[in-house]
Protein backbone atom coordinates (compact mmCIF):
# COMPACT_ATOMS: atom_id res chain seq x y z
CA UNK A 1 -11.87 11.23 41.93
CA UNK A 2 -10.36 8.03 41.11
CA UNK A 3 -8.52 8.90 37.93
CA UNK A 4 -7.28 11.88 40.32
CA UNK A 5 -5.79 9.03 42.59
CA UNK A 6 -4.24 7.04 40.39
CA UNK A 7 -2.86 10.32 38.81
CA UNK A 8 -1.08 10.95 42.09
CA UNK A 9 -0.23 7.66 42.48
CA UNK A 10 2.17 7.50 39.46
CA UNK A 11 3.81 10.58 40.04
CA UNK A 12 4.50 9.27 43.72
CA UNK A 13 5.85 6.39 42.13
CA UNK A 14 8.45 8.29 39.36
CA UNK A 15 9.22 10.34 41.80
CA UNK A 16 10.07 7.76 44.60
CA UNK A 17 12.27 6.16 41.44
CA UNK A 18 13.82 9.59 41.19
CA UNK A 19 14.75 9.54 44.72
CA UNK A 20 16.36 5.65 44.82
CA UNK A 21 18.47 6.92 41.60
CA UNK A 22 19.91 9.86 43.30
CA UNK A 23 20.38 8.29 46.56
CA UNK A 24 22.21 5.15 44.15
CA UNK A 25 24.42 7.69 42.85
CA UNK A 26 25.21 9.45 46.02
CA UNK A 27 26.80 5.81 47.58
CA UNK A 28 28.58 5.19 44.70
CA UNK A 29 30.12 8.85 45.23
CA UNK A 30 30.98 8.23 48.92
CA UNK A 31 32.87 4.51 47.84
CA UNK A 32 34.43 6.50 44.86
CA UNK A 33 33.05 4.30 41.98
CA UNK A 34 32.05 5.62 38.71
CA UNK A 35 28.22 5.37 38.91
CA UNK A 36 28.07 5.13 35.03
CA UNK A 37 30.38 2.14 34.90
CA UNK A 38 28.77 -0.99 34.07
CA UNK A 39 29.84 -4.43 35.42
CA UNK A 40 29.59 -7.79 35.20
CA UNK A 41 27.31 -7.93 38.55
CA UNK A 42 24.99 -5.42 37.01
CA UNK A 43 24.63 -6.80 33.80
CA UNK A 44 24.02 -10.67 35.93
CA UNK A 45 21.14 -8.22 37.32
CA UNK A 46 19.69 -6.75 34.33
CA UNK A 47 20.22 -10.86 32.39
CA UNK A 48 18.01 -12.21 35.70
CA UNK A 49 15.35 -9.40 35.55
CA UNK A 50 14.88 -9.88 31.61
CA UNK A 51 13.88 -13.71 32.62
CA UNK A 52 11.67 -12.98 34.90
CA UNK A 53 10.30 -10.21 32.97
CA UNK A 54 9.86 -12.44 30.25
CA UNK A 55 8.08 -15.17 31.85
CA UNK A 56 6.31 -12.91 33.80
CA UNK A 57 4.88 -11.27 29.88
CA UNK A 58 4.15 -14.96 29.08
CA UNK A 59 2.11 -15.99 31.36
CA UNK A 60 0.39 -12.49 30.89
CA UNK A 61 -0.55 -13.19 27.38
CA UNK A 62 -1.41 -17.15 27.85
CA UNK A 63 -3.78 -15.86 31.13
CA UNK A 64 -5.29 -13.13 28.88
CA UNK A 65 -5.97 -15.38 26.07
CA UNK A 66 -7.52 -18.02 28.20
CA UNK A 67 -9.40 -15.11 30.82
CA UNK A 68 -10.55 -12.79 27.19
CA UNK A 69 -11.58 -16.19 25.20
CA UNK A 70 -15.03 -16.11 25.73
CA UNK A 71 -15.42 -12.79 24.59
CA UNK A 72 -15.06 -13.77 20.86
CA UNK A 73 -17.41 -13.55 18.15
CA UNK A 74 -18.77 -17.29 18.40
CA UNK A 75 -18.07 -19.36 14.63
CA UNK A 76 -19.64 -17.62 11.47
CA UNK A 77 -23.22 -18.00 10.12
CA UNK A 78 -22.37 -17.71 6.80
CA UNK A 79 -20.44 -19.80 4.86
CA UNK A 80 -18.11 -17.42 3.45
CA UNK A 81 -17.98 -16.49 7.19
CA UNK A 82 -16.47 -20.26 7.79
CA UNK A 83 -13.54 -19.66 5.20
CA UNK A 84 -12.74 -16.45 6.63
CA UNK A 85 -12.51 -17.84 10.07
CA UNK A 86 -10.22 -20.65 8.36
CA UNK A 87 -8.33 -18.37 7.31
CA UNK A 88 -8.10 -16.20 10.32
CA UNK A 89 -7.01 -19.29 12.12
CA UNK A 90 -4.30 -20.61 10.20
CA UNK A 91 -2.84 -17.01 10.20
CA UNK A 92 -2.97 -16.57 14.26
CA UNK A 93 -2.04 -19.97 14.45
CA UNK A 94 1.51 -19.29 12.51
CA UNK A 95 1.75 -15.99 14.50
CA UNK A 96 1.35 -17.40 17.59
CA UNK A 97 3.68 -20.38 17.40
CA UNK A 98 6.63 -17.86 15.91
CA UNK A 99 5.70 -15.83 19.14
CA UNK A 100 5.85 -18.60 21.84
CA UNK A 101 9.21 -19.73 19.71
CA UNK A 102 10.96 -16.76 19.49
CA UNK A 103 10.02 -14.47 22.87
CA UNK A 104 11.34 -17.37 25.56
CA UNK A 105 14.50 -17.57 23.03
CA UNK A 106 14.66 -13.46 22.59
CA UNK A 107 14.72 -13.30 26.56
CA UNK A 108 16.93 -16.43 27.52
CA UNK A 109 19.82 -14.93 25.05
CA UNK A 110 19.84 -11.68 26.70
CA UNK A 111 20.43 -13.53 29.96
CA UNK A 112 23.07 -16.59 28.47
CA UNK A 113 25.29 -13.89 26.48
CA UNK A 114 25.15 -11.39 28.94
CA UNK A 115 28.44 -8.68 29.31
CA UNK A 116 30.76 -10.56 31.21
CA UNK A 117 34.78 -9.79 31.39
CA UNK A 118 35.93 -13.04 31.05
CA UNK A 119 34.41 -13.70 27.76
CA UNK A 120 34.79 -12.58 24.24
CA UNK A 121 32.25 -11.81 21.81
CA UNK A 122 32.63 -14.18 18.82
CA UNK A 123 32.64 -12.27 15.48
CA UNK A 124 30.57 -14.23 13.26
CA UNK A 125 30.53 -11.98 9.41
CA UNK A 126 28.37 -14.07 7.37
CA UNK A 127 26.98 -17.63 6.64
CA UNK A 128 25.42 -18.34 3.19
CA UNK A 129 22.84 -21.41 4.22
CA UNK A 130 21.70 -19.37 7.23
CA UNK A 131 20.74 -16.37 5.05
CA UNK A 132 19.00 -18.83 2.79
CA UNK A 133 16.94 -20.63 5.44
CA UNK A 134 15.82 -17.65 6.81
CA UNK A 135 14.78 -15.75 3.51
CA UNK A 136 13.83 -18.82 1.76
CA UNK A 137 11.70 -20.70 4.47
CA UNK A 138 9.90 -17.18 5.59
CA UNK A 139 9.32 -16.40 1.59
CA UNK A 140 7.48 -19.92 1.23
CA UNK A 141 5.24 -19.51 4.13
CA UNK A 142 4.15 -16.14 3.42
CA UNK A 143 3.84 -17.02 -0.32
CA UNK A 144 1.83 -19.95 0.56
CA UNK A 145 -0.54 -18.00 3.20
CA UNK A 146 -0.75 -14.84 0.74
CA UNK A 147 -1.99 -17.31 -2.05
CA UNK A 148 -4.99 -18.88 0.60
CA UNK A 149 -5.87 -15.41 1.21
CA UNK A 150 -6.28 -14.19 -2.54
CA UNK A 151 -8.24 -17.46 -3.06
CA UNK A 152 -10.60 -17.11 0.14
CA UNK A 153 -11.08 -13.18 -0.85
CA UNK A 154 -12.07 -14.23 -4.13
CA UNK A 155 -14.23 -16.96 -3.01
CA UNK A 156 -15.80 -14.11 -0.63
CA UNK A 157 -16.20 -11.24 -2.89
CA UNK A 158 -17.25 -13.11 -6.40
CA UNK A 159 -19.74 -15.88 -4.97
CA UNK A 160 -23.04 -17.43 -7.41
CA UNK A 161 -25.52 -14.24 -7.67
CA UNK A 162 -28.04 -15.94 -9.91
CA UNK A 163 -30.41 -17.66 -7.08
CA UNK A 164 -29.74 -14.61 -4.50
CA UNK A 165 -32.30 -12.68 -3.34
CA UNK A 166 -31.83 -8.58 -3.35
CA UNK A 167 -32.53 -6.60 -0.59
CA UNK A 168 -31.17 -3.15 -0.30
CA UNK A 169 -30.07 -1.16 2.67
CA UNK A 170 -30.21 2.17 2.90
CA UNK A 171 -28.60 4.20 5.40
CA UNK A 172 -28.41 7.61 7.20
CA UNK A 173 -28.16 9.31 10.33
CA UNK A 174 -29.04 7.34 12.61
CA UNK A 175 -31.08 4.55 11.57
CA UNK A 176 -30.99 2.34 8.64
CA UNK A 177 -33.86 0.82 6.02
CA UNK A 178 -34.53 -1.93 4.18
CA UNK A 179 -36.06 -2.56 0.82
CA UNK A 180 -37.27 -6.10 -0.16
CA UNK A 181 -37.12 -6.66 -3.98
CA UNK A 182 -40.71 -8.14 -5.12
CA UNK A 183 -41.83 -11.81 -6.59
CA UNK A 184 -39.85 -10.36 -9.76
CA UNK A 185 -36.74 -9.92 -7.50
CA UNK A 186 -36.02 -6.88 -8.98
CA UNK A 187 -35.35 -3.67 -6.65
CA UNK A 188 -37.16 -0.50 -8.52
CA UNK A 189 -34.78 2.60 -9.29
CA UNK A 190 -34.04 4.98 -6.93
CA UNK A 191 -32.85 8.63 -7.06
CA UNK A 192 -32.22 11.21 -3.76
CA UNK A 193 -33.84 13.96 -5.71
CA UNK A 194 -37.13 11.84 -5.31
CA UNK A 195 -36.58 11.97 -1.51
CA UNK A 196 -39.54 13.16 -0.29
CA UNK A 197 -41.09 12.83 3.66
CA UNK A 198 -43.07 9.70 2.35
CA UNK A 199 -40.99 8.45 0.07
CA UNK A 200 -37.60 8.35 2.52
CA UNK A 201 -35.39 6.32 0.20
CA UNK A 202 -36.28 8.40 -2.90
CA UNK A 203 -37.97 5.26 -4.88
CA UNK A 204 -39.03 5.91 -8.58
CA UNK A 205 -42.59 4.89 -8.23
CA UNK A 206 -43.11 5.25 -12.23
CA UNK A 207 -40.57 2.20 -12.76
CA UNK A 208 -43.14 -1.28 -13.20
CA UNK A 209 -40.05 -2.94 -10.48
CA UNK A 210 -41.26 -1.10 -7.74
CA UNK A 211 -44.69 -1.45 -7.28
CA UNK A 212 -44.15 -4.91 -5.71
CA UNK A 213 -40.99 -3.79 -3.31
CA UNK A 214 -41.23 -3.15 0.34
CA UNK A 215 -39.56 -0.77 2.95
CA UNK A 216 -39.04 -2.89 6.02
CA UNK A 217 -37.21 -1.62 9.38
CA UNK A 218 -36.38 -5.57 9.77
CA UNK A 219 -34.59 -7.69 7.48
CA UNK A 220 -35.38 -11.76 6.96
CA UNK A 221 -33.54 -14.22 5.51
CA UNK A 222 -33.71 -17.56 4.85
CA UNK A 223 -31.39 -19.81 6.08
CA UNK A 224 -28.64 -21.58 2.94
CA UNK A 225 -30.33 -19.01 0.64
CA UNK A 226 -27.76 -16.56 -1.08
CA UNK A 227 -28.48 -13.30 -0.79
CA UNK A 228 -27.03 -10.05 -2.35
CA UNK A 229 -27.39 -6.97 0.17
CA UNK A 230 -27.28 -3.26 -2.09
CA UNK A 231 -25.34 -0.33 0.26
CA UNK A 232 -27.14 3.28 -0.48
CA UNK A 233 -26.35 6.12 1.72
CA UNK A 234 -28.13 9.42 2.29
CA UNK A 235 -25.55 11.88 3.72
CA UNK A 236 -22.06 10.68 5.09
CA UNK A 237 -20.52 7.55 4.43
CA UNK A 238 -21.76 4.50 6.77
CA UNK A 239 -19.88 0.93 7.22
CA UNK A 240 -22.52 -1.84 6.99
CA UNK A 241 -21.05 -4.48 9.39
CA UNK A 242 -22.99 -7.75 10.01
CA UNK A 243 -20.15 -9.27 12.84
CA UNK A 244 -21.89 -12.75 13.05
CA UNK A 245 -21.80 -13.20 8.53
CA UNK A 246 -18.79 -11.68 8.60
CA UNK A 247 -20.02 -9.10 6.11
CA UNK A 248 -18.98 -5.41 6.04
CA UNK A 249 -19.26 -2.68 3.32
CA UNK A 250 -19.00 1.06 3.23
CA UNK A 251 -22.44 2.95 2.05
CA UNK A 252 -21.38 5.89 -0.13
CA UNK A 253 -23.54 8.32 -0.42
CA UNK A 254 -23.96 8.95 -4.67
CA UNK A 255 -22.87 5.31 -4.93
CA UNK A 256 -24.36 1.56 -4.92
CA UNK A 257 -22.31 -0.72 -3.13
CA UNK A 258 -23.07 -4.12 -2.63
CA UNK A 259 -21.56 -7.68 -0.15
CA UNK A 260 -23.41 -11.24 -0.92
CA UNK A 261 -23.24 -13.99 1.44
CA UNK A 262 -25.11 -17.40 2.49
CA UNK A 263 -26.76 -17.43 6.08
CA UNK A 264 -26.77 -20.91 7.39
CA UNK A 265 -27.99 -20.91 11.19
CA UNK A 266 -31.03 -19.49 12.12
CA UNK A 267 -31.98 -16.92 14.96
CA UNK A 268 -33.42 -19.76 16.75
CA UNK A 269 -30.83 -22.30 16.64
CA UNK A 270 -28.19 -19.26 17.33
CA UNK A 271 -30.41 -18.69 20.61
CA UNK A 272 -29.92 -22.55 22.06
CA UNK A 273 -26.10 -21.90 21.75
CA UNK A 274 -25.86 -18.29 22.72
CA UNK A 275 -28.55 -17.56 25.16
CA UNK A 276 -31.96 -16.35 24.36
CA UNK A 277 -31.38 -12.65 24.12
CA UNK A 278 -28.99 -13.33 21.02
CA UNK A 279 -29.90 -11.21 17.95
CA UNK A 280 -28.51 -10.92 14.34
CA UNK A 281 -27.39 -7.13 14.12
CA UNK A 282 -26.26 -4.67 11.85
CA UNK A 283 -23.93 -2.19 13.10
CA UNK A 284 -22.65 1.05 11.93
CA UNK A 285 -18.72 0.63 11.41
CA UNK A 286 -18.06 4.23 10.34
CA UNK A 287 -18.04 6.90 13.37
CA UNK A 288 -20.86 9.07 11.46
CA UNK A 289 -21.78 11.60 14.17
CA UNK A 290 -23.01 12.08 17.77
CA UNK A 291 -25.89 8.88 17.87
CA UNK A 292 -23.28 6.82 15.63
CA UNK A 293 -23.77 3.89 18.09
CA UNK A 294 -27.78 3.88 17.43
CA UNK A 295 -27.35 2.56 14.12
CA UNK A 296 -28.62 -0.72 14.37
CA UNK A 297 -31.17 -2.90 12.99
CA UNK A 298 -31.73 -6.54 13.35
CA UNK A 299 -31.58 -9.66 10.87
CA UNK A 300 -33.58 -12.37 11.02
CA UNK A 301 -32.80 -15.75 9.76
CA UNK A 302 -35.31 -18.27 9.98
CA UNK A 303 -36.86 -21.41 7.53
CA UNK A 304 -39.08 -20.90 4.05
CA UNK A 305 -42.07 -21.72 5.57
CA UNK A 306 -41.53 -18.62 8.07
CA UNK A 307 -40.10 -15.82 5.91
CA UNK A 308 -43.60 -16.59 3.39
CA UNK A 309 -45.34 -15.86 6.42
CA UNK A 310 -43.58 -12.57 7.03
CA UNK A 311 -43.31 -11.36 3.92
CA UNK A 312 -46.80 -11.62 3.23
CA UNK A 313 -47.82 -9.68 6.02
CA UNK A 314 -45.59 -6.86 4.68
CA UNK A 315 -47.06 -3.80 2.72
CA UNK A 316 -45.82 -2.78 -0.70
CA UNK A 317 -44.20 0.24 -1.21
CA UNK A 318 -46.92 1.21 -3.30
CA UNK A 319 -49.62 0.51 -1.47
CA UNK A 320 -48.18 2.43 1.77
CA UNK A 321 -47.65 5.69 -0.10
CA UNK A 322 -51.58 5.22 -1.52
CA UNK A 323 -52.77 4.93 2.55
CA UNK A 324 -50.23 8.00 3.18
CA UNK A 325 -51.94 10.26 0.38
């Protein structure tokens, strides 16, 4: 009912602008003026409205930044995550003060040079040190920001590997799955022609490296501890997308994939700044089918002394497949 209304609404409205046109054009008929004809009242008119339509667009975007705000992801948990956000900062930070420079300026031109009969457009052909500043000056920005980028993005993508812990995840409609790699930290092989009802992510049980991993349906890490997350997929391709670490990855089905990162606030500490229902979540960036926006499955990042605790309470894979025989 009330996307009918506002339906109706809007064609009331074009058609009420309809009607002011055609009644516009009828008085200029009766006073014998050329409706068409612009002059220097109407283009006063049109230099008036585009101020207050462009302060009007202002304020819009300063009261939506300010009202939206809060509604943010909060800083990044992962340090990667920081440099990203750095990054993401600096960038909106140059867009932002070209936008609040140039809009007020794009707007207050069309009203100062506005048509008027008295006055003659000033034909200005070319000036050499005007295209220089504004090719050079734009050139050594954008070289500089493009260069922070490449650095941050390799930073990001090539970090230490040699003290991370691996933990796969393996997805597929709807859900996902974790595997924790052993004491060895060594994940066991894995093929989807071993896919079986009890063994779900197709683990090679006849490789030594998987006797001591574990399928978990929760993942823990521990907090400034690298570790390197492995993307499998079962049938269509999945996004991995971890919002808070700043972490996403596509999971291929036929294909490893793979995203490293450093956690470095707990789940508890994240719950005294963001409330106490705050969870680490992976998400499902891909639209993969009908329960797409089921696909999640929490991350929990908590001290040494706690992830020994949960760990050990965990079954190996081996062991659950014996108590499933």
């Amino acid at each position: 009912m009330t996307n009918t209304l506002i339906i109706l609404v809007a064609v009331l409205i074009i058609a009420a602008l309809v009607q002011i046109t055609r009644v516009s054009e009828l008085l200029s008929e009766i006073k014998k003026q050329d409706p068409n004809k612009v002059t220097d009242s109407n283009n006063k008119t049109q230099g008036i409205l585009f101020l207050v339509v462009g302060s009007a667009f202002l304020i819009f975007v300063v009261w939506q930044m300010i009202t939206w705000n809060h509604l943010l992801l909060p800083p990044a948990s992962s340090l990667h995550g920081q440099e990203i956000d750095s990054l993401m900062k600096v960038s909106m930070g140059l867009i932002l003060i070209v936008f609040f420079a140039l809009t007020p300026l794009l707007f207050y031109f069309v009203y100062k040079y506005r048509g008027n009969k008295n006055n003659k457009a000033y034909f200005f052909a070319h000036n050499n040190k005007l295209e220089v500043i504004w090719t050079v000056i734009p050139t050594i920005i954008l070289t500089c920001l493009i260069v922070y980028g490449l650095r941050t993005w390799e930073r990001s993508m090539n970090p230490d590997l040699s003290q991370a812990k691996i933990i796969e995840v393996y997805a597929e409609q709807f859900k996902w799955t974790a595997r924790e790699s052993g004491t060895d930290n060594k994940l066991g092989k894995a093929n989807f022609k071993l896919v079986t009802d009890r063994n779900a992510l197709g683990v090679d049980m006849n490789d030594v490296n998987s006797i001591d991993d574990k399928v978990v349906r929760e993942v823990h890490l521990v907090v400034n501890k690298p570790v390197l997350l492995k993307f499998r997929a079962k049938d269509v391709i999945h996004s991995a997308f971890l919002p808070h670490f700043r972490v996403q990855m596509n999971c291929v089905p036929g294909l490893s994939t793979q995203f490293a990162f450093t956690p470095t606030q707990t789940t508890a500490e994240m719950k005294e700044q963001e409330g106490d229902d705050f969870e680490f979540v992976l998400l499902c960036n891909k639209i993969c089918g009908a329960a797409h926006y089921n696909m999640q499955m929490s991350f929990i990042v908590e001290t040494q002394q706690e992830y020994d605790a949960w760990i050990a309470s965990q079954k190996k894979l081996s062991e659950k497949l014996l108590t499933q025989k």
